[in-house]
N, C-alpha and C. Protein backbone atom coordinates (compact mmCIF):
# COMPACT_ATOMS: atom_id res chain seq x y z
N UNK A 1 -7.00 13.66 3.27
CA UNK A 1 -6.62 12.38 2.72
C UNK A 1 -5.91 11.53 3.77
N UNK A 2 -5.89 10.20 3.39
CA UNK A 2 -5.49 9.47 4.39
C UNK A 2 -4.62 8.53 3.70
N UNK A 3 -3.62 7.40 4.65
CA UNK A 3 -3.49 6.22 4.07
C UNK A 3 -3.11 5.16 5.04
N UNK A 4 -2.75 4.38 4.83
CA UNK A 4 -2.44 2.59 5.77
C UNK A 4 -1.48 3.37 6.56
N UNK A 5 -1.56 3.06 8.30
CA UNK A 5 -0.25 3.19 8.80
C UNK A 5 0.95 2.21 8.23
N UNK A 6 0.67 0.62 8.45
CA UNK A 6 1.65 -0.10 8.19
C UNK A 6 1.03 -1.31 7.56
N UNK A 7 2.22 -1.87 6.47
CA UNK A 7 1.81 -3.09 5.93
C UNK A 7 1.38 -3.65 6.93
N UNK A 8 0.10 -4.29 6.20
CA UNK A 8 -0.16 -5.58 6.98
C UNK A 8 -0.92 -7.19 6.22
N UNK A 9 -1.02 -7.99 6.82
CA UNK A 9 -1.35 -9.53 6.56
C UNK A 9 -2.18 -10.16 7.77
N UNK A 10 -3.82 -10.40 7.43
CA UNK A 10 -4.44 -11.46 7.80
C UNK A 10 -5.18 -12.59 7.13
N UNK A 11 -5.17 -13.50 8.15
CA UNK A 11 -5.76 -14.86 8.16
C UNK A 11 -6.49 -15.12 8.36
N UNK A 12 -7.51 -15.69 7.64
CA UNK A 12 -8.85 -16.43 7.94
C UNK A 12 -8.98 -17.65 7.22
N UNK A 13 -9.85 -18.19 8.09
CA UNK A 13 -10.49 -19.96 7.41
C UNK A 13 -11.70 -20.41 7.82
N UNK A 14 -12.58 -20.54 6.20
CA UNK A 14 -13.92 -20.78 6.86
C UNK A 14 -14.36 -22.36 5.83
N UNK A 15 -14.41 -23.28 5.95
CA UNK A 15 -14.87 -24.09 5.24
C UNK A 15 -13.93 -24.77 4.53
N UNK A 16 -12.10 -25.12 4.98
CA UNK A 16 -11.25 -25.35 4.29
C UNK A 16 -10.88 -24.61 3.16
N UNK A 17 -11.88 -23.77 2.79
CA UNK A 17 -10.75 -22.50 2.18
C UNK A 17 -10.38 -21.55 2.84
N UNK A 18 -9.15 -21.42 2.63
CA UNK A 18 -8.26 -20.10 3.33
C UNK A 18 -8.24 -19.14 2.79
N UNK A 19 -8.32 -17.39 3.14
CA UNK A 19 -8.46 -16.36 3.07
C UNK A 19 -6.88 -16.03 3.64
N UNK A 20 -6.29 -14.73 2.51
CA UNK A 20 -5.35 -14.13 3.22
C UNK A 20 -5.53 -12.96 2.73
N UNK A 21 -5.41 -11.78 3.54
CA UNK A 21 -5.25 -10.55 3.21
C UNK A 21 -4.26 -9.79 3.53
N UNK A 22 -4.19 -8.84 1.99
CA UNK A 22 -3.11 -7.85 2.37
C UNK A 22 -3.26 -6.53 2.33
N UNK A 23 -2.27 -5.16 3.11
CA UNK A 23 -2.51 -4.32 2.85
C UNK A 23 -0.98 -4.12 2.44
N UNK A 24 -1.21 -3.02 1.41
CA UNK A 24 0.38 -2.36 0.91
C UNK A 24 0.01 -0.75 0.72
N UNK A 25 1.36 -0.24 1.24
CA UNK A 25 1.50 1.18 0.96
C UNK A 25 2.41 1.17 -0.57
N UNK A 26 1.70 1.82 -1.82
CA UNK A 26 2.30 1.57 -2.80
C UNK A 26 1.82 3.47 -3.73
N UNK A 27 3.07 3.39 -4.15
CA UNK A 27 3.09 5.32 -4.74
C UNK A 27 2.52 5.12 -6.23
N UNK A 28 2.42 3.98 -7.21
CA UNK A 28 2.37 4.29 -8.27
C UNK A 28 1.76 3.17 -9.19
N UNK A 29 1.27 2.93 -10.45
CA UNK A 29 0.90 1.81 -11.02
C UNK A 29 2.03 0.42 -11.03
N UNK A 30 2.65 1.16 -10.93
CA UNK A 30 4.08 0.07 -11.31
C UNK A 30 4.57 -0.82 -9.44
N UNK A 31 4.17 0.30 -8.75
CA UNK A 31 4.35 -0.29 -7.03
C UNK A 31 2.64 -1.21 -7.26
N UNK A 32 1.89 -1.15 -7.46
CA UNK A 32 0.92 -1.86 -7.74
C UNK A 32 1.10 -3.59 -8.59
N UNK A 33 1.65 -3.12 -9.55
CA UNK A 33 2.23 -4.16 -10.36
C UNK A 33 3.20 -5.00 -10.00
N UNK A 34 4.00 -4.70 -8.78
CA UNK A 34 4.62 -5.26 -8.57
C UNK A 34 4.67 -6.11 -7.47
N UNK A 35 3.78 -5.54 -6.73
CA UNK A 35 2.94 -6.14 -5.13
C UNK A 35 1.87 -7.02 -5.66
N UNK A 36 1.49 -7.17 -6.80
CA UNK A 36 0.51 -8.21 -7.45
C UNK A 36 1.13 -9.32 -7.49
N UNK A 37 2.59 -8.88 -8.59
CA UNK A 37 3.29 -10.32 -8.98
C UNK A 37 4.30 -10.97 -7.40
N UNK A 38 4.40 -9.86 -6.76
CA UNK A 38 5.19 -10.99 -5.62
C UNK A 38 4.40 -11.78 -4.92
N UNK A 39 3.03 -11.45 -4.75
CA UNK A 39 1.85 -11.85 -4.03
C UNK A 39 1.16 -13.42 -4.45
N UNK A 40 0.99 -13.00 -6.30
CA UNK A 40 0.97 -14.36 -7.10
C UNK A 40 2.11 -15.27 -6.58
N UNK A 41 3.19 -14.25 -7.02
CA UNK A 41 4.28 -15.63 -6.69
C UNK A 41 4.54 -16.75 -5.59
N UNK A 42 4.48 -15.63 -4.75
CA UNK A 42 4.24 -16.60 -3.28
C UNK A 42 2.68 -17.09 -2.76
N UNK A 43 1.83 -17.29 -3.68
CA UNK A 43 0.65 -18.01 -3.57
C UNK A 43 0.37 -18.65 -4.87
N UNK A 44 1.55 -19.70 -5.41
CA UNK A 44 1.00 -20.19 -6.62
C UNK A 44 -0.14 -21.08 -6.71
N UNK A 45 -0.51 -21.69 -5.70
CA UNK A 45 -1.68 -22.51 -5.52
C UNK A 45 -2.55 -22.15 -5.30
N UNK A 46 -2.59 -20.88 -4.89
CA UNK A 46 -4.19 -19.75 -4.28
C UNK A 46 -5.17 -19.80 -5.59
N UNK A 47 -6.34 -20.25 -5.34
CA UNK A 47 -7.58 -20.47 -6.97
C UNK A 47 -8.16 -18.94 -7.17
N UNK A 48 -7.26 -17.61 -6.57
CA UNK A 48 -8.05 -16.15 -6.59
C UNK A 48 -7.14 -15.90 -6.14
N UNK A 49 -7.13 -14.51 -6.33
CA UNK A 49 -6.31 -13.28 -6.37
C UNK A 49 -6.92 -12.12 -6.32
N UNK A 50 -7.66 -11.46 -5.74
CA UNK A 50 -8.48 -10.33 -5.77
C UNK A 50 -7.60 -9.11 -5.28
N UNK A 51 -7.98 -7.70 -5.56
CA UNK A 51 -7.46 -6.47 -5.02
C UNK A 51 -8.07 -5.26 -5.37
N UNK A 52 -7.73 -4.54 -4.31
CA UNK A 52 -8.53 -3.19 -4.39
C UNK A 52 -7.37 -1.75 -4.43
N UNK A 53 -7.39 -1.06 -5.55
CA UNK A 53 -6.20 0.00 -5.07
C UNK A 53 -6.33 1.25 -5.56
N UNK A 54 -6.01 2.11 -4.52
CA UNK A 54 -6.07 3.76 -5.20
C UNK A 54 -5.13 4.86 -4.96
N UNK A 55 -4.76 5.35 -5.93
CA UNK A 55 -3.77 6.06 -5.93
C UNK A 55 -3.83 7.53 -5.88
N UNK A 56 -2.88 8.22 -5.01
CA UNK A 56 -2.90 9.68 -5.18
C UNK A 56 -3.17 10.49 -6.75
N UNK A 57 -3.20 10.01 -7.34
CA UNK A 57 -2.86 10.66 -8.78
C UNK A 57 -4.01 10.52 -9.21
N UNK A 58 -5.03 9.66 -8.87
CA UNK A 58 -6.55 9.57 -9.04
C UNK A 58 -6.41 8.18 -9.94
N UNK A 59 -5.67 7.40 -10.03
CA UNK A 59 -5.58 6.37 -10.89
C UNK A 59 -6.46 4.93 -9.63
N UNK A 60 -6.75 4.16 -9.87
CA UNK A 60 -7.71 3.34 -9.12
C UNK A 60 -7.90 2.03 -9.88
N UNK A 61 -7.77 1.21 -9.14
CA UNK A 61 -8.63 -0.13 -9.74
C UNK A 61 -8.96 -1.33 -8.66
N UNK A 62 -9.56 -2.62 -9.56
CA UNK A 62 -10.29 -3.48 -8.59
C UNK A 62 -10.37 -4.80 -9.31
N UNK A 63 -9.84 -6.21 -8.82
CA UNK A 63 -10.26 -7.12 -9.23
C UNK A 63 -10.78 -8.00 -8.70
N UNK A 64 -12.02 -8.71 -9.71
CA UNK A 64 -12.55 -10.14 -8.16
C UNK A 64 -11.96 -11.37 -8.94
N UNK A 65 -11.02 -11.38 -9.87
CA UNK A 65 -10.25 -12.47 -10.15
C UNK A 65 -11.53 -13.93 -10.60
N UNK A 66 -12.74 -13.47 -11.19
CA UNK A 66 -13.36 -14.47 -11.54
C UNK A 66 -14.32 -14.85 -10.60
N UNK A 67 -14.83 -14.30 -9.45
CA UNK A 67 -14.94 -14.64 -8.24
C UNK A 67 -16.87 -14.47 -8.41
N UNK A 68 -17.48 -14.53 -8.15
CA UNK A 68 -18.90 -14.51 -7.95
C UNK A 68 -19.35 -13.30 -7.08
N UNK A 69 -18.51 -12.31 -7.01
CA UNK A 69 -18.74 -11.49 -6.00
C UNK A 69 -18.52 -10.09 -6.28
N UNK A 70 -19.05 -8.95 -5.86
CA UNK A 70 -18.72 -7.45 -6.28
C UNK A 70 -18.04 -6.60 -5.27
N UNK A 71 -17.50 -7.73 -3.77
CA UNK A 71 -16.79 -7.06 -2.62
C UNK A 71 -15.36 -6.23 -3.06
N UNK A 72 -14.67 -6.45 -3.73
CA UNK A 72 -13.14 -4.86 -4.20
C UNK A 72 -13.76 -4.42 -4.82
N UNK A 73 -14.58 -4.06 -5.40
CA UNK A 73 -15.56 -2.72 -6.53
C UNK A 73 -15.79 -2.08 -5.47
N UNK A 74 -16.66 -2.46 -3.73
CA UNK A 74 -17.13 -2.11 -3.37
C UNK A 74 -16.22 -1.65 -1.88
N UNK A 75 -14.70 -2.13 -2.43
CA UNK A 75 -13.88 -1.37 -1.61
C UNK A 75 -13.25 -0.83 -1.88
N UNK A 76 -13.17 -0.77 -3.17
CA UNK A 76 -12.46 0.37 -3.81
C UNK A 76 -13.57 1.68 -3.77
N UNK A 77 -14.52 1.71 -3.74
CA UNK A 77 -15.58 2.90 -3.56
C UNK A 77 -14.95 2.95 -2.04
N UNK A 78 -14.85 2.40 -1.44
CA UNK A 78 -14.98 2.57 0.24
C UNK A 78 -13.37 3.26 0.67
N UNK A 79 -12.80 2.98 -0.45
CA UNK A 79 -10.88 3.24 -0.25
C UNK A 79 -11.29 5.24 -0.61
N UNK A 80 -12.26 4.78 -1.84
CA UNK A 80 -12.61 6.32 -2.39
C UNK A 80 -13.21 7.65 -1.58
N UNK A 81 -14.19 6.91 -0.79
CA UNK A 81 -15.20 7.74 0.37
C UNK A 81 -14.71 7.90 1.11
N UNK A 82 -13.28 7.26 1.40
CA UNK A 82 -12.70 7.62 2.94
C UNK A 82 -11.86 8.46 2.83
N UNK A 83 -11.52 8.77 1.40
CA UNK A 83 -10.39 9.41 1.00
C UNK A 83 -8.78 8.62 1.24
N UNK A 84 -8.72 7.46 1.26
CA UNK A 84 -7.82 6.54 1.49
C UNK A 84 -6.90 6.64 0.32
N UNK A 85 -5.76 6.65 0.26
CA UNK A 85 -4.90 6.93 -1.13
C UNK A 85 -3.42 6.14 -1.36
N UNK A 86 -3.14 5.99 -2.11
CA UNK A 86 -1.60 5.01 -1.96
C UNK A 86 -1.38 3.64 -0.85
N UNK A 87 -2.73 2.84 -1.61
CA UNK A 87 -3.24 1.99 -0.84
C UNK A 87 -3.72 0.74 -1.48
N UNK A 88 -2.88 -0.40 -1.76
CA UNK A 88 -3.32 -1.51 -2.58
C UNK A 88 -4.30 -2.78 -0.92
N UNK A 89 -5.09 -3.27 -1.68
CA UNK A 89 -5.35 -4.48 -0.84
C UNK A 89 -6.00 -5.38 -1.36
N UNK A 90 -4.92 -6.29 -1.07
CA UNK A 90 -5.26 -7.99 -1.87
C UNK A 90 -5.80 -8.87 -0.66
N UNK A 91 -6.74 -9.33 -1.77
CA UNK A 91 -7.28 -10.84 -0.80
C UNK A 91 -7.19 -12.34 -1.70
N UNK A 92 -6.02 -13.70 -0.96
CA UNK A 92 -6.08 -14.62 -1.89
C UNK A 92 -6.79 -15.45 -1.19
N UNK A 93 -7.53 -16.56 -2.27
CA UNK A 93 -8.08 -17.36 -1.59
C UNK A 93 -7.41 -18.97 -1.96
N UNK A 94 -7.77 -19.43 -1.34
CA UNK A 94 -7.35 -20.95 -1.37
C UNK A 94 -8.62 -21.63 -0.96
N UNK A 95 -9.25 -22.09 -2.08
CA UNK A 95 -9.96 -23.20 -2.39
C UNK A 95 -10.29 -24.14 -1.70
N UNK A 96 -10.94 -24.53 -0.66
CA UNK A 96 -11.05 -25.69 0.40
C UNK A 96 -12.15 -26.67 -0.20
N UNK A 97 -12.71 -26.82 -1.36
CA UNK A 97 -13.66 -27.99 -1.81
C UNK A 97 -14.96 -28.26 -1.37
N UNK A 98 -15.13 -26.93 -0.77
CA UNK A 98 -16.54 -26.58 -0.30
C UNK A 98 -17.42 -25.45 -0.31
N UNK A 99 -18.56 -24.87 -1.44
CA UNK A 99 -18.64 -23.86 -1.89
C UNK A 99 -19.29 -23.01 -0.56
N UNK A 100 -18.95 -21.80 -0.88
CA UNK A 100 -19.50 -20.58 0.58
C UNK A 100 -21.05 -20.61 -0.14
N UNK A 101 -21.12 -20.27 -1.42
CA UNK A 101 -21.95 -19.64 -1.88
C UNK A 101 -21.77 -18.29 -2.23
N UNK A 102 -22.47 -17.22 -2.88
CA UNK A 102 -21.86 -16.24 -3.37
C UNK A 102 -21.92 -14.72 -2.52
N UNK A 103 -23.30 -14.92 -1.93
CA UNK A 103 -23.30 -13.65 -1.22
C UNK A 103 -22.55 -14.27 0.39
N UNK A 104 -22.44 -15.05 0.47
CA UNK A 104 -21.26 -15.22 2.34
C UNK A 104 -20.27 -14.77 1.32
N UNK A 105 -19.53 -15.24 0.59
CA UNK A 105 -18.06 -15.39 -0.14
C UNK A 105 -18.07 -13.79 -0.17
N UNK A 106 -18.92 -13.00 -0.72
CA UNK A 106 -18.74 -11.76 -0.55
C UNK A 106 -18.77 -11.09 0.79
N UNK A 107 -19.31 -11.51 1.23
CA UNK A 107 -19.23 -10.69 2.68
C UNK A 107 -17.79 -10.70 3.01
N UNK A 108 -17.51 -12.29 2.70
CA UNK A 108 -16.00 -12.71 3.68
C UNK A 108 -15.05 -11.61 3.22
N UNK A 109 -15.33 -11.69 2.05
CA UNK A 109 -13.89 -11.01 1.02
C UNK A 109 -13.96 -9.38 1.46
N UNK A 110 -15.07 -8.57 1.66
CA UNK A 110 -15.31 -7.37 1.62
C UNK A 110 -14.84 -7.14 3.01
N UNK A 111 -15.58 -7.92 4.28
CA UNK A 111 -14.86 -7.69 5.70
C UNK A 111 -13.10 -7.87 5.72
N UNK A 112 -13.09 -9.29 4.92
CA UNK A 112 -10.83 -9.29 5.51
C UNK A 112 -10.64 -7.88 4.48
N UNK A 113 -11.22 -7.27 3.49
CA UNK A 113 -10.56 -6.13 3.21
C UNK A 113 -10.65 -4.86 4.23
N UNK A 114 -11.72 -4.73 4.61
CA UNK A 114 -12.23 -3.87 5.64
C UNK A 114 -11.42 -3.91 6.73
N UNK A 115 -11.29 -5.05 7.38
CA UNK A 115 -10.25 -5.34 8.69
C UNK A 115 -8.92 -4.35 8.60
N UNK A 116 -8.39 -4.58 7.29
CA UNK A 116 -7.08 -3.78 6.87
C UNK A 116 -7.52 -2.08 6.70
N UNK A 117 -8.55 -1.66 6.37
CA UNK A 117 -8.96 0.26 7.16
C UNK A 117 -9.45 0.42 8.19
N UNK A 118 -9.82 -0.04 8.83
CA UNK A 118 -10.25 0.65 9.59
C UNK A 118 -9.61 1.48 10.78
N UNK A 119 -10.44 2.50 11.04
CA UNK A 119 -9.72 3.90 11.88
C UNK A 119 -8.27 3.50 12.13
N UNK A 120 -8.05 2.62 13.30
CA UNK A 120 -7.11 2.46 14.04
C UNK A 120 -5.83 2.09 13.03
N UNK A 121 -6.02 1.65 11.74
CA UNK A 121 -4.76 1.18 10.65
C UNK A 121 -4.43 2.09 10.03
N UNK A 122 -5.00 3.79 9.62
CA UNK A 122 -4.70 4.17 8.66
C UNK A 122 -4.72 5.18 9.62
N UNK A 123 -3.76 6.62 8.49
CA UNK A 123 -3.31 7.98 9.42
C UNK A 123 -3.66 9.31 8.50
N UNK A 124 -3.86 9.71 8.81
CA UNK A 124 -4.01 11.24 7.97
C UNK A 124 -2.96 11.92 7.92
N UNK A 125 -3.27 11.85 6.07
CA UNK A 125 -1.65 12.62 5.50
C UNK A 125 -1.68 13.93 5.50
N UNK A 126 -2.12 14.60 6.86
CA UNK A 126 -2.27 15.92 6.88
C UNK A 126 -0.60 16.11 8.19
N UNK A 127 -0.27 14.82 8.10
CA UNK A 127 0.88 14.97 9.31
C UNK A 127 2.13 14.34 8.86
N UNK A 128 2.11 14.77 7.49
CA UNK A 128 3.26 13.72 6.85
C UNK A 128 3.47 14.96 5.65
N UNK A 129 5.06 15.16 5.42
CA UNK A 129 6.01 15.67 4.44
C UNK A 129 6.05 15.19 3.37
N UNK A 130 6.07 15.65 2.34
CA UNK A 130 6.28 14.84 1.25
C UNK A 130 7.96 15.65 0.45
N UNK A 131 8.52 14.90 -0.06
CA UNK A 131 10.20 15.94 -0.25
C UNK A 131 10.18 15.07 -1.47
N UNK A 132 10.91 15.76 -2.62
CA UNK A 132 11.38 15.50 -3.99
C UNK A 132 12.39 15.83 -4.20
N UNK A 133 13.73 15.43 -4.52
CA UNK A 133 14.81 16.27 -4.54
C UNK A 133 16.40 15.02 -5.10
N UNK A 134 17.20 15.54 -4.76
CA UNK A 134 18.49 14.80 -5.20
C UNK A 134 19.04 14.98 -4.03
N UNK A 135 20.17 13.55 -3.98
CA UNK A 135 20.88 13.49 -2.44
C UNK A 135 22.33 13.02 -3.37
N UNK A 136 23.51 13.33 -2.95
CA UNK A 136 24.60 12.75 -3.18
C UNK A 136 24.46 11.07 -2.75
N UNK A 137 24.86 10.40 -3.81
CA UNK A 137 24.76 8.96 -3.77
C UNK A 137 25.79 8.64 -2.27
N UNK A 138 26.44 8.73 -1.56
CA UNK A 138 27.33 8.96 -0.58
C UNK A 138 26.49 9.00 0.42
N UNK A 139 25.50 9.96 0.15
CA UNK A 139 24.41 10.26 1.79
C UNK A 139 23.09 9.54 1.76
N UNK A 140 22.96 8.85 0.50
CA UNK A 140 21.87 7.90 -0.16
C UNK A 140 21.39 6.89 0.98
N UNK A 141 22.27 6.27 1.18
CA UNK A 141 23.01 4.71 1.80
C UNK A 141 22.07 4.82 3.48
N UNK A 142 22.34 6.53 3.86
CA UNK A 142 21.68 6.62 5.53
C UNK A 142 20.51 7.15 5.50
N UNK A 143 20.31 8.03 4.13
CA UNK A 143 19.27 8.97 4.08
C UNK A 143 17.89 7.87 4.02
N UNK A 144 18.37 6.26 2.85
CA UNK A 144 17.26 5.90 2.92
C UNK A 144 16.69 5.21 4.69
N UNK A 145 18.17 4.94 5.35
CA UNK A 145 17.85 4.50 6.43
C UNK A 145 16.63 4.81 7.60
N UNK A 146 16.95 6.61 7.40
CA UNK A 146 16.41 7.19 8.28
C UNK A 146 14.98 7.22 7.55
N UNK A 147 14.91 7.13 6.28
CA UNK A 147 13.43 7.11 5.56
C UNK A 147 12.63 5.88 5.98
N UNK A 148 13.20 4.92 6.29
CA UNK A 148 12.48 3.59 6.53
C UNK A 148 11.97 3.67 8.14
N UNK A 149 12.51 4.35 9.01
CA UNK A 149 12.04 4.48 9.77
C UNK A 149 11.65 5.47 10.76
N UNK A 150 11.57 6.59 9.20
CA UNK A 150 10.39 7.56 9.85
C UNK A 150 9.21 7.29 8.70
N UNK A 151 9.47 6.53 7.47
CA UNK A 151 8.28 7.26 6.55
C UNK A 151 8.59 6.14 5.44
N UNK A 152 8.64 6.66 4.40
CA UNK A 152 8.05 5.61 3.33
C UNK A 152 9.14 6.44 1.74
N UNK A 153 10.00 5.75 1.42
CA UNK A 153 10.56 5.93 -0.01
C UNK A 153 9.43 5.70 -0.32
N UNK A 154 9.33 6.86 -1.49
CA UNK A 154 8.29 6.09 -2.78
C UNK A 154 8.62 5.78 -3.97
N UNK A 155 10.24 6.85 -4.41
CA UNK A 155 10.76 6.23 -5.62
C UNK A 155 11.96 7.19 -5.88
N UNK A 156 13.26 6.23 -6.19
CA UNK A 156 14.49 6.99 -6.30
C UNK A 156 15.30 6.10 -7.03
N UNK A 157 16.15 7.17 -8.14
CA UNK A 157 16.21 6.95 -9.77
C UNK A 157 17.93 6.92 -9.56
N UNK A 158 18.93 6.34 -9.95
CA UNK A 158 20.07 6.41 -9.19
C UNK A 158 20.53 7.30 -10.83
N UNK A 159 21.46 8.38 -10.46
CA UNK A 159 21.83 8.94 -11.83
C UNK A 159 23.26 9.29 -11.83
N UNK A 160 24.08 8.07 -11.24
CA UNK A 160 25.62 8.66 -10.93
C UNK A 160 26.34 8.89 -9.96
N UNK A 161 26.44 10.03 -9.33
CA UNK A 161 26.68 10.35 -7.99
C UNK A 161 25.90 11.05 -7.54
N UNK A 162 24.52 11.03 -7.98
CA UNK A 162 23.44 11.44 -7.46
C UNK A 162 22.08 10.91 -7.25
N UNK A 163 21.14 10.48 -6.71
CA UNK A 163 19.90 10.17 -6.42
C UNK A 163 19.03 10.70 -6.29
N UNK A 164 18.41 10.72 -7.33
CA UNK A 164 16.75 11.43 -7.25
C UNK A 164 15.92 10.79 -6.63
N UNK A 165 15.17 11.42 -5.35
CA UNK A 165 14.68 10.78 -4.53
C UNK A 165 13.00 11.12 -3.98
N UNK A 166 12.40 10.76 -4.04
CA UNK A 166 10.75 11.09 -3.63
C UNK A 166 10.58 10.13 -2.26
N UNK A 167 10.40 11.35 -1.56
CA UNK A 167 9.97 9.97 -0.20
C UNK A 167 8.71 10.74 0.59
N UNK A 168 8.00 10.24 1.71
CA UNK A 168 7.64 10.94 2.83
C UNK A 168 8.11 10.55 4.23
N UNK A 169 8.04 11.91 4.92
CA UNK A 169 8.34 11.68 6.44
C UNK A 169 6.99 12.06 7.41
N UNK A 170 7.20 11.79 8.52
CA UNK A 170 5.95 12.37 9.68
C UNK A 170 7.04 13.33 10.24
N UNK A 171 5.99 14.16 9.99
CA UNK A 171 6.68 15.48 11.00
C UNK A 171 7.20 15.67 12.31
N UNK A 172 6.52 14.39 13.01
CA UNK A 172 6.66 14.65 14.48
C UNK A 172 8.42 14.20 14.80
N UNK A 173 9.29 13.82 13.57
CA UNK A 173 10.55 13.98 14.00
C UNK A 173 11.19 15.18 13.41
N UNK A 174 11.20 16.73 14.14
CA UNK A 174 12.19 17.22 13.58
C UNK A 174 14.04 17.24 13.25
N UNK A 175 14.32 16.19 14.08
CA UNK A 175 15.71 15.91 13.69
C UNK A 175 16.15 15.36 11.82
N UNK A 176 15.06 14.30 12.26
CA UNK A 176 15.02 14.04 10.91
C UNK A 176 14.85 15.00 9.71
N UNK A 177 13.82 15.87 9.84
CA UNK A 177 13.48 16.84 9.16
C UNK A 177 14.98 17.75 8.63
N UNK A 178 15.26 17.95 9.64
CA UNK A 178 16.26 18.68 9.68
C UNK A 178 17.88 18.16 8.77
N UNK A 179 18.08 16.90 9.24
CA UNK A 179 19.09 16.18 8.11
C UNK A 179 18.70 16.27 6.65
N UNK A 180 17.12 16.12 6.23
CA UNK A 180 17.12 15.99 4.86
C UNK A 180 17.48 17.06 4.14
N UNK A 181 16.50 18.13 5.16
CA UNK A 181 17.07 19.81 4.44
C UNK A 181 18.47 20.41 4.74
N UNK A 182 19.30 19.87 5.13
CA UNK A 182 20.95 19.72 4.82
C UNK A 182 21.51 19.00 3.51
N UNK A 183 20.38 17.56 3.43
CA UNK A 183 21.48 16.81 2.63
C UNK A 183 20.90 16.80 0.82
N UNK A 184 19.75 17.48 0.96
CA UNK A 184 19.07 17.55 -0.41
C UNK A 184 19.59 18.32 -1.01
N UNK A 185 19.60 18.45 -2.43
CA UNK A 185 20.01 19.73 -3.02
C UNK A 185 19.04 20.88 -3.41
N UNK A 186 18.18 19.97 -3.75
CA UNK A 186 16.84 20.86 -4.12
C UNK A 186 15.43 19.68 -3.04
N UNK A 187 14.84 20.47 -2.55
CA UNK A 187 13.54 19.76 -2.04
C UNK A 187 12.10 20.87 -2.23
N UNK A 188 11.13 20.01 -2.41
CA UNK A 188 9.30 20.34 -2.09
C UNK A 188 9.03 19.77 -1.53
N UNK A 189 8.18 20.65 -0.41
CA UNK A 189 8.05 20.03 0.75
C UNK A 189 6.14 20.33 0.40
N UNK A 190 5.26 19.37 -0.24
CA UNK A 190 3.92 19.29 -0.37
C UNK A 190 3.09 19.02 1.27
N UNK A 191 2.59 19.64 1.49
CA UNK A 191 1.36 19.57 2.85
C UNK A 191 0.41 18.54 2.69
């Protein structure tokens, strides 16, 4: 299995409508849901909203937002075949008053999604930790620090003076490694 090294955002413009694409590393329906609405939000004028996303858990979906076209069906199969996972990607468009037509419009939409996998963007999660566990709210504050820049929180529940915490790391830092299994109380460490 694989997934996105790092968020990313491109630009295109073909005919006064503008194309933007995104990629997001997202753990769950609700990280999905929520990378939709910030995306809307900050494109209230965009006439589309399209996205492609699939999740470790086998949960998946795809929208062409009304669009004349079957390009996120057909990257969400492509997110599927690659084994690509915890992986949303939106494409908005902005309307330039001049029609593509339907099969270019698809091409366009299916390549700016494509741009965001290919080889060189995404990593195999055969080199990445996955840890579940509780941290004293006290060690919370650095633990997520060091998470942001080795790896990726995916979701942590605050319960007091404690934090339930799901994250991943890349292995290739054992220091890091090494602080969490000090500061956890309980951890699984999934391959």
């Amino acid at each position: 299995m694989k997934t996105i090294k790092d968020e990313s955002k491109n630009l295109y413009e073909e005919k006064k409508s503008r194309f933007i694409a995104y990629s997001f590393s997202v753990g769950s329906k609700e990280d999905v849901d929520k990378r939709l609405d910030e995306i809307s939000k900050e494109n209230v004028d965009a006439k589309h909203l399209t996205y492609a996303f699939n999740l470790k858990t086998g949960l998946a979906g795809a929208s062409e937002d009304k669009e004349p076209i079957s390009s996120m069906h057909r990257l969400l199969s492509l997110l599927q075949s690659k084994e690509i996972i915890n992986t949303l990607i939106i494409v908005v468009r902005y309307y330039g008053g001049v029609l593509l037509g339907a099969s270019h419009l698809d091409r366009v939409y299916f390549q700016l999604g494509t741009d965001l996998i290919k080889d060189d963007k995404i990593r195999d999660l055969s080199s990445i930790y996955y840890y579940k566990g509780t941290v004293l709210t006290s060690y919370y504050p650095k633990a997520k620090e060091l998470i942001s820049k080795e790896g990726k929180v995916i979701s942590s529940d605050f319960m007091g003076k404690e934090v339930e915490v799901e994250f991943y790391l890349f292995k290739e830092d054992q220091g890091v490694l090494d602080y969490f299994k000090t500061v956890l109380k309980t951890n699984q460490v999934e391959a």
